[in-house]
PDB file of N, CA and C in Angstrom:
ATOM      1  N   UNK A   1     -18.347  14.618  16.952  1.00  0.00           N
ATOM      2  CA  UNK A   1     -17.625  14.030  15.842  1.00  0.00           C
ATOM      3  C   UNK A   1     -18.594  13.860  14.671  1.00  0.00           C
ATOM      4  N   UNK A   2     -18.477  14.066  13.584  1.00  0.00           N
ATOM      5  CA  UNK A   2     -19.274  14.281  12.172  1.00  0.00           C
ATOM      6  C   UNK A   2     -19.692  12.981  11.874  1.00  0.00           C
ATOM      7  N   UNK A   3     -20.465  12.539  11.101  1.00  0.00           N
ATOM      8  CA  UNK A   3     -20.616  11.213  10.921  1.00  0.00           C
ATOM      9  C   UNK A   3     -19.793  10.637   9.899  1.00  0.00           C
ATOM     10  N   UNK A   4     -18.829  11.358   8.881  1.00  0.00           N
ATOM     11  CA  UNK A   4     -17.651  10.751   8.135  1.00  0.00           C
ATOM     12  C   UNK A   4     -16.684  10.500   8.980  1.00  0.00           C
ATOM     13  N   UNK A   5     -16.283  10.951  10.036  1.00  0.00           N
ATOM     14  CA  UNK A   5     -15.193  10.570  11.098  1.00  0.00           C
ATOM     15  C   UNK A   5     -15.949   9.372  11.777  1.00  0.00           C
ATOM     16  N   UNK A   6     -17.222   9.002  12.046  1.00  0.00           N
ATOM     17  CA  UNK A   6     -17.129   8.265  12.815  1.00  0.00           C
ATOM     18  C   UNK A   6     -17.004   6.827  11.550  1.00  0.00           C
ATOM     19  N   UNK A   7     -17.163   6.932  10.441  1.00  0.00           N
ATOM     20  CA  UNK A   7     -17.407   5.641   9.446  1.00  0.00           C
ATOM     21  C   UNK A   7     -15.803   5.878   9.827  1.00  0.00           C
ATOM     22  N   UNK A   8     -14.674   6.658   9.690  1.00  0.00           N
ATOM     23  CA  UNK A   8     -13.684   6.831   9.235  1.00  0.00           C
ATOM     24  C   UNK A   8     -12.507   5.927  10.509  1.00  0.00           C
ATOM     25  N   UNK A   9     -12.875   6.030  11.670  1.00  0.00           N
ATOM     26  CA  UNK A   9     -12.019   6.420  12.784  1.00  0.00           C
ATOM     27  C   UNK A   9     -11.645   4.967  12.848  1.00  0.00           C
ATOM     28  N   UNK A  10     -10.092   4.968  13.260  1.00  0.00           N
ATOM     29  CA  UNK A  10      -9.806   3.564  13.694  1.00  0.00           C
ATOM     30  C   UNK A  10      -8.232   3.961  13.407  1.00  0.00           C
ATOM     31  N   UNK A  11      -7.515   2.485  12.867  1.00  0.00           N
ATOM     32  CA  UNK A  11      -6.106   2.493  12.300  1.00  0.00           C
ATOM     33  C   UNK A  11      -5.710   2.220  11.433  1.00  0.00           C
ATOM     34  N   UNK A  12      -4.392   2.516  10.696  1.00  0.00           N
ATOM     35  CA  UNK A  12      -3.905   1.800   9.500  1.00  0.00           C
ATOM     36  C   UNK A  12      -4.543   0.198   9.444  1.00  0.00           C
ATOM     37  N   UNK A  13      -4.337  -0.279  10.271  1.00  0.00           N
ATOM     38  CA  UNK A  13      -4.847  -1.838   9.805  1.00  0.00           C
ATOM     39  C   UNK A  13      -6.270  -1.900  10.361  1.00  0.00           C
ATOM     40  N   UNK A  14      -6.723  -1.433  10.400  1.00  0.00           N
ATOM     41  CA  UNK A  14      -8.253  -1.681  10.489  1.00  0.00           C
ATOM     42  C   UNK A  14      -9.268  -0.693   9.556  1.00  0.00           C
ATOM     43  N   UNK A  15      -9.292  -1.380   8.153  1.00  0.00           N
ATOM     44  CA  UNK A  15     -10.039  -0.901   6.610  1.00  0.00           C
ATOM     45  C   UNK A  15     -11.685  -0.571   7.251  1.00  0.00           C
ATOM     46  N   UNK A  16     -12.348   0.461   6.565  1.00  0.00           N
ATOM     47  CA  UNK A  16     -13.590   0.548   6.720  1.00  0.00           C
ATOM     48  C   UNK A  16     -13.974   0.307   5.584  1.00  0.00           C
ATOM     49  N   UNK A  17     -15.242   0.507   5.378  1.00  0.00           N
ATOM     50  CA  UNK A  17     -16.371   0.604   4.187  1.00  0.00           C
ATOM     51  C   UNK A  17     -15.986   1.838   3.121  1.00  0.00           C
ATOM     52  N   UNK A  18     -15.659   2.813   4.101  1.00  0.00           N
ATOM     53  CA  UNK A  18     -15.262   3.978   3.249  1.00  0.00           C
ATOM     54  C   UNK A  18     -13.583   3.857   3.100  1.00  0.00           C
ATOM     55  N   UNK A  19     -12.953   3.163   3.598  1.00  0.00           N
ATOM     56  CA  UNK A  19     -11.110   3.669   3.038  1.00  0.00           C
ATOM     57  C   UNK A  19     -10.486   3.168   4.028  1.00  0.00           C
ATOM     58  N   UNK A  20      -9.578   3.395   4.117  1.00  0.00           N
ATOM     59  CA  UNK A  20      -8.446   3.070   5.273  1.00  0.00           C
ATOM     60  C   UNK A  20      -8.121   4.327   5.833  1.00  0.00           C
ATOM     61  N   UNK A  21      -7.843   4.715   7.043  1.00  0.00           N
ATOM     62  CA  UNK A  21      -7.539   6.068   7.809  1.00  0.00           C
ATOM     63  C   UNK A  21      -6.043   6.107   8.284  1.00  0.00           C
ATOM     64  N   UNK A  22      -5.249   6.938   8.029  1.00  0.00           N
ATOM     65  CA  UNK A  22      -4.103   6.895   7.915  1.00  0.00           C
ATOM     66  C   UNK A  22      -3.822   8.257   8.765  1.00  0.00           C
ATOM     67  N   UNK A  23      -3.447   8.269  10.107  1.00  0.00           N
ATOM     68  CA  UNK A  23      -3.325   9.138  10.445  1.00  0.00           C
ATOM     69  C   UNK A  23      -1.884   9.284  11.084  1.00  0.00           C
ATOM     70  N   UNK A  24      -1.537  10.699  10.628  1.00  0.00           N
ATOM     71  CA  UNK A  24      -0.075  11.141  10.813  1.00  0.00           C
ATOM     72  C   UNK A  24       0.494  11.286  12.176  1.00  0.00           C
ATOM     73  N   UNK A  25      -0.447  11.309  13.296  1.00  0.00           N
ATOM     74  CA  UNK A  25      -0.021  11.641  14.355  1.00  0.00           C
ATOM     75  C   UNK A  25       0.398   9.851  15.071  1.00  0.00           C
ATOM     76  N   UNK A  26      -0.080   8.911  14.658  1.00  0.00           N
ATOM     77  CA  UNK A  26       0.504   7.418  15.173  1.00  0.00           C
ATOM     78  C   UNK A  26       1.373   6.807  14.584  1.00  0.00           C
ATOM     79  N   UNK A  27       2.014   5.894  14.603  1.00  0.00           N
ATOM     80  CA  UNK A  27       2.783   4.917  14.451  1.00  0.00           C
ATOM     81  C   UNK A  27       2.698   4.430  12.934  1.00  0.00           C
ATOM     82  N   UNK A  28       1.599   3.779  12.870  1.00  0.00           N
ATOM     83  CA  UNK A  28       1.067   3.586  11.569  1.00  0.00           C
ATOM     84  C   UNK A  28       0.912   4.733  10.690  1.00  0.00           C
ATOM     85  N   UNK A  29       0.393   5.804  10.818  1.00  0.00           N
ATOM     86  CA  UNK A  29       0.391   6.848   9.888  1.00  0.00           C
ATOM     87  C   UNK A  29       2.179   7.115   9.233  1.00  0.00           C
ATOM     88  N   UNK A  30       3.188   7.177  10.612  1.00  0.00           N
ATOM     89  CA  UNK A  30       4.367   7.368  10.123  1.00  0.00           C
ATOM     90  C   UNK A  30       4.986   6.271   9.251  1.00  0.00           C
ATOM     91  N   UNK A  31       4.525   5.470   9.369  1.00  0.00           N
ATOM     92  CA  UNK A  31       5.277   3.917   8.648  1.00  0.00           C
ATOM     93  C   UNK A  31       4.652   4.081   7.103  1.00  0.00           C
ATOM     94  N   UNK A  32       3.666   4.814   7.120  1.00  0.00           N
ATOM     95  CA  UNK A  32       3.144   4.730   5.472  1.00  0.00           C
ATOM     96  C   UNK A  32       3.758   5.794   5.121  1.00  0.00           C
ATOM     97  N   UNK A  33       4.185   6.611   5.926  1.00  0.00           N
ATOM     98  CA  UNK A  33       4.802   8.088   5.057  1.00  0.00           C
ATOM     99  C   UNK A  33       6.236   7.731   4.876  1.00  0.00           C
ATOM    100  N   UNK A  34       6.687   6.581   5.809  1.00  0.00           N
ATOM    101  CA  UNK A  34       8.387   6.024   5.780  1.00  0.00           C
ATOM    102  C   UNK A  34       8.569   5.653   4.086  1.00  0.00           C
ATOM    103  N   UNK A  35       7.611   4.381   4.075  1.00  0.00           N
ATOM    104  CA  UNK A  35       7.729   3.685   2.751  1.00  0.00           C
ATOM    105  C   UNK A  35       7.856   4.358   1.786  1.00  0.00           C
ATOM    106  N   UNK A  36       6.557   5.483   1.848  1.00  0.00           N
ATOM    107  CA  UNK A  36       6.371   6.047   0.810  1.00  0.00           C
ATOM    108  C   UNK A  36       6.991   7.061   0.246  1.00  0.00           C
ATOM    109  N   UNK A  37       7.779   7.360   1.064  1.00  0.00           N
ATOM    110  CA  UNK A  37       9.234   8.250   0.901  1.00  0.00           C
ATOM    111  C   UNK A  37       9.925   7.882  -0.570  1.00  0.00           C
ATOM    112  N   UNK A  38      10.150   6.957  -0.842  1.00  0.00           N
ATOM    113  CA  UNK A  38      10.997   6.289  -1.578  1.00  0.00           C
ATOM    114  C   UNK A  38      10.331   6.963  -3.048  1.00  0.00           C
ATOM    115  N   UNK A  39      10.577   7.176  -3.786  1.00  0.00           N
ATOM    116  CA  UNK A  39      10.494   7.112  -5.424  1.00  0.00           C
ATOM    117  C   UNK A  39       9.971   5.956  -6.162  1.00  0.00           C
ATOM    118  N   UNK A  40      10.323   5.330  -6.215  1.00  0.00           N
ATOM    119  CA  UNK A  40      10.603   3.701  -6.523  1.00  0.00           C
ATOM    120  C   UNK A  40       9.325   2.750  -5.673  1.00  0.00           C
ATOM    121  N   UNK A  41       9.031   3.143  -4.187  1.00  0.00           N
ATOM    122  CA  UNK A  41       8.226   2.316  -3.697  1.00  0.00           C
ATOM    123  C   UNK A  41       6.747   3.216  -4.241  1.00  0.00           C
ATOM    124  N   UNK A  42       6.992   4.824  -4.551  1.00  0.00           N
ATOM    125  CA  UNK A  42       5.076   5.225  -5.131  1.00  0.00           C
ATOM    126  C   UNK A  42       5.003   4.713  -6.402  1.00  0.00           C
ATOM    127  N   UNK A  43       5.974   4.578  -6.755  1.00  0.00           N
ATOM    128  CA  UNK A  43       6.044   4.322  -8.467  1.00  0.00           C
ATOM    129  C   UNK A  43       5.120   2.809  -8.476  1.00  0.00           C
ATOM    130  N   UNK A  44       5.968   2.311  -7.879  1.00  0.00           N
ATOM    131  CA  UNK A  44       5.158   0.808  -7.871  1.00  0.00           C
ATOM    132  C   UNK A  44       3.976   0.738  -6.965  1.00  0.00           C
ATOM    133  N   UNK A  45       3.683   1.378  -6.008  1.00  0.00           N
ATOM    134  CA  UNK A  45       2.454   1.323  -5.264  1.00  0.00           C
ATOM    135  C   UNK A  45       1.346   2.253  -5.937  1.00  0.00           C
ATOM    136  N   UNK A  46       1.540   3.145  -6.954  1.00  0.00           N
ATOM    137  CA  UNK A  46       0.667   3.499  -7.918  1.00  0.00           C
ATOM    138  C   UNK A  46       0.412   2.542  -9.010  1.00  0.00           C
ATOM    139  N   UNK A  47       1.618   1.911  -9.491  1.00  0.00           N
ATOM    140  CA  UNK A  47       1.282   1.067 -10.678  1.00  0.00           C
ATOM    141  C   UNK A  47       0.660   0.305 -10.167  1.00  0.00           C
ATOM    142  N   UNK A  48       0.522  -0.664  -8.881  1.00  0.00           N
ATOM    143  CA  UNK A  48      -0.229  -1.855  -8.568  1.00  0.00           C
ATOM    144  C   UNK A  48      -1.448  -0.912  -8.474  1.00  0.00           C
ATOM    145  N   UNK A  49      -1.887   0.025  -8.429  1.00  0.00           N
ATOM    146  CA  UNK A  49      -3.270   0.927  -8.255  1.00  0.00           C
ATOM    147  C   UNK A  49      -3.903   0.271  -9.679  1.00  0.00           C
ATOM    148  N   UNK A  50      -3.428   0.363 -10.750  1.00  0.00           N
ATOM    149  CA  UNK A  50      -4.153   0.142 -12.190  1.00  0.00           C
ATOM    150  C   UNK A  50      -4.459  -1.277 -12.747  1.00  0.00           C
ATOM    151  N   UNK A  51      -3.234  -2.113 -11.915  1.00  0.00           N
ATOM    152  CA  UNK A  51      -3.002  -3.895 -12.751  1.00  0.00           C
ATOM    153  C   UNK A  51      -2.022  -4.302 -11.775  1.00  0.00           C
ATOM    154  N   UNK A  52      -2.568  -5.426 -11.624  1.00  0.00           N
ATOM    155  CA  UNK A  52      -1.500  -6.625 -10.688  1.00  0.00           C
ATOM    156  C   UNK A  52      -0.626  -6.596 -11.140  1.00  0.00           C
ATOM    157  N   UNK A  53       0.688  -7.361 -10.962  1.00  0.00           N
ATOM    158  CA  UNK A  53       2.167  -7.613 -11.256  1.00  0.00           C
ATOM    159  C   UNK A  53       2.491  -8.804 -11.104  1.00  0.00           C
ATOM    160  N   UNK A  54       3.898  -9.325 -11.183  1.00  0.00           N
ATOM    161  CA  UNK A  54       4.420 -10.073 -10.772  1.00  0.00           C
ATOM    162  C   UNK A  54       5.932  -9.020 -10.103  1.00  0.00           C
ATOM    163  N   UNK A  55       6.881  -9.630  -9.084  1.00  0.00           N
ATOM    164  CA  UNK A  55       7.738  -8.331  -8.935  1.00  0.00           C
ATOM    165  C   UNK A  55       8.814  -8.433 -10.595  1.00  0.00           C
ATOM    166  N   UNK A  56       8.769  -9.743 -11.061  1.00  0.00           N
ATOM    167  CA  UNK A  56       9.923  -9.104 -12.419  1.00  0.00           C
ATOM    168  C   UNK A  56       8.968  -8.450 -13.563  1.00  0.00           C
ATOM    169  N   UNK A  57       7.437  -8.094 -13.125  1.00  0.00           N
ATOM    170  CA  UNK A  57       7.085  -6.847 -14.417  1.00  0.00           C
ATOM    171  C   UNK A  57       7.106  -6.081 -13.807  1.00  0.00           C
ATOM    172  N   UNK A  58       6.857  -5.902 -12.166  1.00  0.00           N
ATOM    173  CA  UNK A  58       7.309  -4.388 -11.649  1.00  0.00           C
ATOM    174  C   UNK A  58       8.165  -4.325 -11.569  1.00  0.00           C
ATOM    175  N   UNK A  59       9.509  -4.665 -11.610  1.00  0.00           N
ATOM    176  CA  UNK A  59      11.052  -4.501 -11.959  1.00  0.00           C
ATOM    177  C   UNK A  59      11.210  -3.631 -12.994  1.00  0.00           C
ATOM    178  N   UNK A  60      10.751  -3.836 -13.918  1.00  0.00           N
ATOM    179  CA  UNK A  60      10.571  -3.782 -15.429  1.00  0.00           C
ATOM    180  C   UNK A  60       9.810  -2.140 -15.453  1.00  0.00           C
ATOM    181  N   UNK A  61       8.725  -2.563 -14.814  1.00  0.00           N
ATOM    182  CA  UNK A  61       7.987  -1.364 -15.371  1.00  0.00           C
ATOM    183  C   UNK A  61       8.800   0.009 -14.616  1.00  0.00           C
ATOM    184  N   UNK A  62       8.924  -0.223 -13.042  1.00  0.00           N
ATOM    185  CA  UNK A  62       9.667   0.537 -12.114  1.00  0.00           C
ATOM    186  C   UNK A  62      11.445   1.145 -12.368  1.00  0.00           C
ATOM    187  N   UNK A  63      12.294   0.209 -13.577  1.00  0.00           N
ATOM    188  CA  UNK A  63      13.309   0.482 -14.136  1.00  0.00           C
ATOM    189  C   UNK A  63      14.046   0.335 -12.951  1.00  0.00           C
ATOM    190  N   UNK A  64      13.754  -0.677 -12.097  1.00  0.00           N
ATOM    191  CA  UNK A  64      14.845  -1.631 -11.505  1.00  0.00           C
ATOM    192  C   UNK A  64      15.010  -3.011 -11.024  1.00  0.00           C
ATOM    193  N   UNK A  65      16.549  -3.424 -10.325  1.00  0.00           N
ATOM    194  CA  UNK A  65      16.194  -4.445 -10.452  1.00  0.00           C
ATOM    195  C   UNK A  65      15.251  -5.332  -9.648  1.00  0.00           C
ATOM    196  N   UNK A  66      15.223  -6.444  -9.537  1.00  0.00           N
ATOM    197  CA  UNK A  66      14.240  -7.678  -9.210  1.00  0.00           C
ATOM    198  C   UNK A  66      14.209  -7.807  -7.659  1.00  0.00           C
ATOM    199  N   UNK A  67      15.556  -7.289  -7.283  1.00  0.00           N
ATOM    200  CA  UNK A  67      16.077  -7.169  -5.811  1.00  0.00           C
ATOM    201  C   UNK A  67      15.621  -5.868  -5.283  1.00  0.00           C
ATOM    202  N   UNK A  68      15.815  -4.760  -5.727  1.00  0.00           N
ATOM    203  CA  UNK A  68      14.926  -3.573  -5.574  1.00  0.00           C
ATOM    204  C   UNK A  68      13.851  -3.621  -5.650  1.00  0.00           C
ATOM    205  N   UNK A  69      12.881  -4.202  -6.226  1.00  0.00           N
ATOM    206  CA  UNK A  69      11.887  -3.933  -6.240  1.00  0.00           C
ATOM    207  C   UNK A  69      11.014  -4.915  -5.582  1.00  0.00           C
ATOM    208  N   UNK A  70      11.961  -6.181  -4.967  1.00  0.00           N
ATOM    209  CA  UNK A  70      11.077  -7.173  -4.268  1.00  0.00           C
ATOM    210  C   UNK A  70      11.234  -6.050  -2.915  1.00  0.00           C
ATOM    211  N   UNK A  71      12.353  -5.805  -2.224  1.00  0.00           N
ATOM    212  CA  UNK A  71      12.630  -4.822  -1.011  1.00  0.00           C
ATOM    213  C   UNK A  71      11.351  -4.364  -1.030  1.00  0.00           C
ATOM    214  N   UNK A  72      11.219  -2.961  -2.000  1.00  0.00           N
ATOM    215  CA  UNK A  72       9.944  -2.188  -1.823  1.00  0.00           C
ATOM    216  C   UNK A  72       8.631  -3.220  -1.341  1.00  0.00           C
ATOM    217  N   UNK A  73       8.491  -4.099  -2.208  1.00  0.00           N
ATOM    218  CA  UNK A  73       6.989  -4.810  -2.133  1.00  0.00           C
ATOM    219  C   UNK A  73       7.206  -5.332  -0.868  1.00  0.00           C
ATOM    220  N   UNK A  74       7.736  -5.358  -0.485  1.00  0.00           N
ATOM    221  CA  UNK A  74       8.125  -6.084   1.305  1.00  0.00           C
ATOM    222  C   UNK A  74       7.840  -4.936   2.373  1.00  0.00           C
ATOM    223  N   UNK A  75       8.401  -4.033   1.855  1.00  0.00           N
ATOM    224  CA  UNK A  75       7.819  -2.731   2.629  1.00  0.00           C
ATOM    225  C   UNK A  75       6.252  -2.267   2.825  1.00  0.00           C
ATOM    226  N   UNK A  76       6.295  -2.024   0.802  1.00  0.00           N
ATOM    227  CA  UNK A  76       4.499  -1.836   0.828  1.00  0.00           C
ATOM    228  C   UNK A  76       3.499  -2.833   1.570  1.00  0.00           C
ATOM    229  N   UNK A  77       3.796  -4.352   1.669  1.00  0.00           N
ATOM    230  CA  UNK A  77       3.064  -5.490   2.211  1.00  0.00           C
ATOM    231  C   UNK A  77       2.719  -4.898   3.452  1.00  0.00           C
ATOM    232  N   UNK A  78       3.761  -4.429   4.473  1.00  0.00           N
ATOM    233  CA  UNK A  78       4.465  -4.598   5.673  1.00  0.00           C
ATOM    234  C   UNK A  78       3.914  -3.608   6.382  1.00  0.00           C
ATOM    235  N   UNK A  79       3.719  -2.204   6.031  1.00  0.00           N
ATOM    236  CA  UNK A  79       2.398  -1.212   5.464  1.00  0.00           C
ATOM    237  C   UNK A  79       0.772  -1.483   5.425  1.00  0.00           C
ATOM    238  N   UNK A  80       0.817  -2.504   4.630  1.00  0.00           N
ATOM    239  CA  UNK A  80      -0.590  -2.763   4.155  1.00  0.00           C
ATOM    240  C   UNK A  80      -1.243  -2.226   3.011  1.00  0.00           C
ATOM    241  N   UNK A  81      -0.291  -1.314   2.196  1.00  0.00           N
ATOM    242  CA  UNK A  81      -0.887  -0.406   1.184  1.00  0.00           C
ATOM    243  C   UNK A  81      -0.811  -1.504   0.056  1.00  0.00           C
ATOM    244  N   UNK A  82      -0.424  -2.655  -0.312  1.00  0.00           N
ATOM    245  CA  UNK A  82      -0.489  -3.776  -1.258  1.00  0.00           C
ATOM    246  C   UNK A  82      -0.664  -5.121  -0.573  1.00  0.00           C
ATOM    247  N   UNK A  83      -1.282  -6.162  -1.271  1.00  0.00           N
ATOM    248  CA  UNK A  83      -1.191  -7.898  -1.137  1.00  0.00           C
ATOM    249  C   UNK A  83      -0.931  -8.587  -2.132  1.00  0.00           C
ATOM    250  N   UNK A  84      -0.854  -9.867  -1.770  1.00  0.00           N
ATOM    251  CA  UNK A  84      -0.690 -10.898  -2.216  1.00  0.00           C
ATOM    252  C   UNK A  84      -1.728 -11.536  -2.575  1.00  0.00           C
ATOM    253  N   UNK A  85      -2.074 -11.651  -4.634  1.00  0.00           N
ATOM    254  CA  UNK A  85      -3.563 -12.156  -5.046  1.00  0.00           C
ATOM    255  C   UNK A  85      -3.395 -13.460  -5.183  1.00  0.00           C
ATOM    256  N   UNK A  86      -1.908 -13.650  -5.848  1.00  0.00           N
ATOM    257  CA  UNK A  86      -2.126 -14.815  -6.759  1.00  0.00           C
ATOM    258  C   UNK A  86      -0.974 -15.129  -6.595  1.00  0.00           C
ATOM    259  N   UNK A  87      -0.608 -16.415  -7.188  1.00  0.00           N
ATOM    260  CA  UNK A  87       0.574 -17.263  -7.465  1.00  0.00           C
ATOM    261  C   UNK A  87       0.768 -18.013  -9.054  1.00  0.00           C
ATOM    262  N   UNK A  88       1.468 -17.415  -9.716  1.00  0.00           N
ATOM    263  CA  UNK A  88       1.608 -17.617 -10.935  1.00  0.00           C
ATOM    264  C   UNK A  88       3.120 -18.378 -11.269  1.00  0.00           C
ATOM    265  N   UNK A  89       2.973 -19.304 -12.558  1.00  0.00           N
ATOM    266  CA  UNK A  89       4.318 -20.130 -12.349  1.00  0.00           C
ATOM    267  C   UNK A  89       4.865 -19.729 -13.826  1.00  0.00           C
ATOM    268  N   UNK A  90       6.106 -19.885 -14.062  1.00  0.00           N
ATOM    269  CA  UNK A  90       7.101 -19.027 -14.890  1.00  0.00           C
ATOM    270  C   UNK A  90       7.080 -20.762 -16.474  1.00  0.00           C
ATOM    271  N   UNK A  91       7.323 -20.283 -17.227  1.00  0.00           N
ATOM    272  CA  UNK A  91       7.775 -21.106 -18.449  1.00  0.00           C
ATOM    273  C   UNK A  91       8.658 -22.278 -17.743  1.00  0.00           C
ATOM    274  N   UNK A  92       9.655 -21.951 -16.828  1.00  0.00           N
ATOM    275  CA  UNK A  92      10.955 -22.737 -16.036  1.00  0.00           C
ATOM    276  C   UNK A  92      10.237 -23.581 -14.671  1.00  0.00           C
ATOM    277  N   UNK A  93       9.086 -22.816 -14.710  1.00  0.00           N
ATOM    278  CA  UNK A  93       8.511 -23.689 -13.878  1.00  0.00           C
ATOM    279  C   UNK A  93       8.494 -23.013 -12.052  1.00  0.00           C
ATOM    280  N   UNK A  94       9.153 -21.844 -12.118  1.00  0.00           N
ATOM    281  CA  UNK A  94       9.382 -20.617 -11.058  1.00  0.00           C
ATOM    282  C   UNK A  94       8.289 -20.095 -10.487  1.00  0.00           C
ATOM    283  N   UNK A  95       7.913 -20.237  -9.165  1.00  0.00           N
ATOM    284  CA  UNK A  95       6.773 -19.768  -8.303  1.00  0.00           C
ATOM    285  C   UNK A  95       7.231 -18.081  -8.530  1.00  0.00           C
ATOM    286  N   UNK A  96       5.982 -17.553  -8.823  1.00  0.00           N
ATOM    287  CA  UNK A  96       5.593 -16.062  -8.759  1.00  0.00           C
ATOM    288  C   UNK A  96       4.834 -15.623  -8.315  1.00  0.00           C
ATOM    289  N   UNK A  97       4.951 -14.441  -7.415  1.00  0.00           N
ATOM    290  CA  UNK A  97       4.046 -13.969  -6.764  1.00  0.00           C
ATOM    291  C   UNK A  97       3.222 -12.514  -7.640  1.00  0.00           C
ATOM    292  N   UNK A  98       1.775 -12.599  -7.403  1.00  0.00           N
ATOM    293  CA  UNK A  98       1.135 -11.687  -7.955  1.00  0.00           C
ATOM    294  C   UNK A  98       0.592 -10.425  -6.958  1.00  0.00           C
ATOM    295  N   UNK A  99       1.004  -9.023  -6.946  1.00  0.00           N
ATOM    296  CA  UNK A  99       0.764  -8.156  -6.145  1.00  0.00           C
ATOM    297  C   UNK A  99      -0.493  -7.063  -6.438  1.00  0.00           C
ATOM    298  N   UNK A 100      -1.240  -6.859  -5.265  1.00  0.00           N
ATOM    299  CA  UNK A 100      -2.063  -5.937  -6.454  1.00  0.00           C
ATOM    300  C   UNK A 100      -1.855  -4.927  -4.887  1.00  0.00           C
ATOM    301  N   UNK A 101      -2.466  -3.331  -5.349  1.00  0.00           N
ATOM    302  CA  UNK A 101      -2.781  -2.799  -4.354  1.00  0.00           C
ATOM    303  C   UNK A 101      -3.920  -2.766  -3.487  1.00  0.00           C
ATOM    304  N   UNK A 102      -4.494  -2.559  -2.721  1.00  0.00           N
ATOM    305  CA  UNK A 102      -5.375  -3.320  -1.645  1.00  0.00           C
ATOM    306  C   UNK A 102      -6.798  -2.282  -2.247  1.00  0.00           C
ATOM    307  N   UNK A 103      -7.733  -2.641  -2.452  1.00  0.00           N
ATOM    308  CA  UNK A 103      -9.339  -2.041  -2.684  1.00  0.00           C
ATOM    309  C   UNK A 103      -9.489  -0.728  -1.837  1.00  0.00           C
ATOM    310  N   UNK A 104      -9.239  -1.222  -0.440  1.00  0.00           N
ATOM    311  CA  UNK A 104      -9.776   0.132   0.113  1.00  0.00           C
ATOM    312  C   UNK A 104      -8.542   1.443  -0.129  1.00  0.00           C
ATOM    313  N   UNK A 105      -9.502   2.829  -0.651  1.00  0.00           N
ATOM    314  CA  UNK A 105      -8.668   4.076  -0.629  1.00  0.00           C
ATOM    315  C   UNK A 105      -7.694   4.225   0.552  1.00  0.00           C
ATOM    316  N   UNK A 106      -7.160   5.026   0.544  1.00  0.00           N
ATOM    317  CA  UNK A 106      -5.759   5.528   1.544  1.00  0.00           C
ATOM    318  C   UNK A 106      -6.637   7.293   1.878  1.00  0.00           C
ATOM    319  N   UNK A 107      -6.808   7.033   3.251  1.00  0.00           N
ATOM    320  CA  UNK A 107      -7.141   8.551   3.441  1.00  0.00           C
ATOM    321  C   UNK A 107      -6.495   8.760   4.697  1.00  0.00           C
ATOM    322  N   UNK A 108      -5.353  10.615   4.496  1.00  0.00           N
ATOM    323  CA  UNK A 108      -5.050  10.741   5.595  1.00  0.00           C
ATOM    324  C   UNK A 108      -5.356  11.859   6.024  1.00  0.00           C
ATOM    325  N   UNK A 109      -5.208  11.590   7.095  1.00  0.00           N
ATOM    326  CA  UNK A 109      -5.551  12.657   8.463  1.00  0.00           C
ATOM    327  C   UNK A 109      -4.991  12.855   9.093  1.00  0.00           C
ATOM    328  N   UNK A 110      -5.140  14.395   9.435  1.00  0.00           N
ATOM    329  CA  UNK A 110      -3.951  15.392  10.763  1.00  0.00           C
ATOM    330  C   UNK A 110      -4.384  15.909  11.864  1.00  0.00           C
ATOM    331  N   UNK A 111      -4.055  15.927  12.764  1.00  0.00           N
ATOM    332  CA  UNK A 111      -4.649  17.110  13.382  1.00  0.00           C
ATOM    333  C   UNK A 111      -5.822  16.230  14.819  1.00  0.00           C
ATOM    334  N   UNK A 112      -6.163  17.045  16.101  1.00  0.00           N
ATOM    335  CA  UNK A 112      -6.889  15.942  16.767  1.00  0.00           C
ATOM    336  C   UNK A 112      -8.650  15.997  16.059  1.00  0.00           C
ATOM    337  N   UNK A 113      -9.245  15.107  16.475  1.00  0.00           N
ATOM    338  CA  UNK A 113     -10.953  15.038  16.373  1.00  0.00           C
ATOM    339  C   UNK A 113     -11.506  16.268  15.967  1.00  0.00           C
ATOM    340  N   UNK A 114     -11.606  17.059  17.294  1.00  0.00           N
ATOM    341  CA  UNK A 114     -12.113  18.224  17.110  1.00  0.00           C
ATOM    342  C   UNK A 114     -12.199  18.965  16.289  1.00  0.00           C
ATOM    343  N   UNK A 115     -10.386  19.051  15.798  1.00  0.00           N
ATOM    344  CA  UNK A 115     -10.432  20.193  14.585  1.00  0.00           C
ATOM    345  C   UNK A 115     -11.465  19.611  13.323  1.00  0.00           C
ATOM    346  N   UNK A 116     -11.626  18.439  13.597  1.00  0.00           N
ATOM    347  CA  UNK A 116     -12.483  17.665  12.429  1.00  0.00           C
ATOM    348  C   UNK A 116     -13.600  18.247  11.883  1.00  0.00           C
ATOM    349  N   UNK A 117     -14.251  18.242  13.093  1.00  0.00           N
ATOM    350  CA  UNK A 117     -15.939  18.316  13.369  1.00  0.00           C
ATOM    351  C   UNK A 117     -16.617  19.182  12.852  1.00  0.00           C
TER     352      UNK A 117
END
């Protein structure tokens, strides 16, 4: 095994130094390709790539509504490809949640070890 596979090797929920490993052949690999299916959920899981949110500016920015686009962020959470930074409160006085996408890269992988090496 190469020594980038071995920094690399593990699961969706277990981040390395170098990225997160996302591999297509488990469980987790399929659940990030589920989410990410959607239109609407890359749209916003790219935009949280550049600047945090709240979900009514990713509503906004994503061109839907507040209910759509909390769904997605429930998905992306649920995933792991975004979190929860902050808690921000509205003019009315309304708890908001602040989303960003998570530091470590998204890297995926196919195929067993070997073909790696």
């Amino acid at each position: 095994m190469s020594d980038l596979l071995r920094k690399l090797s593990g699961s969706r929920s277990q981040p390395t130094k170098q990225g997160t490993l996302c591999d297509l052949a488990d469980d987790s690999g399929a659940e990030v390709f589920r989410v990410l299916s959607s239109e609407t959920a890359r749209t916003i899981y790219l935009s949280l790539q550049d600047e945090s949110a709240t979900s009514s500016e990713i509503a906004d920015y994503a061109g839907t509504s507040i209910q759509n686009a909390q769904y997605h962020l429930t998905k992306l959470l649920e995933a792991e490809l975004i979190e929860l930074i902050d808690t921000e409160y509205s003019s009315k006085g309304s708890e908001m949640h602040v989303y960003s996408a998570t530091d470590d890269p998204l890297i995926i992988v196919s195929g067993s070890d070997s073909r790696l090496e």
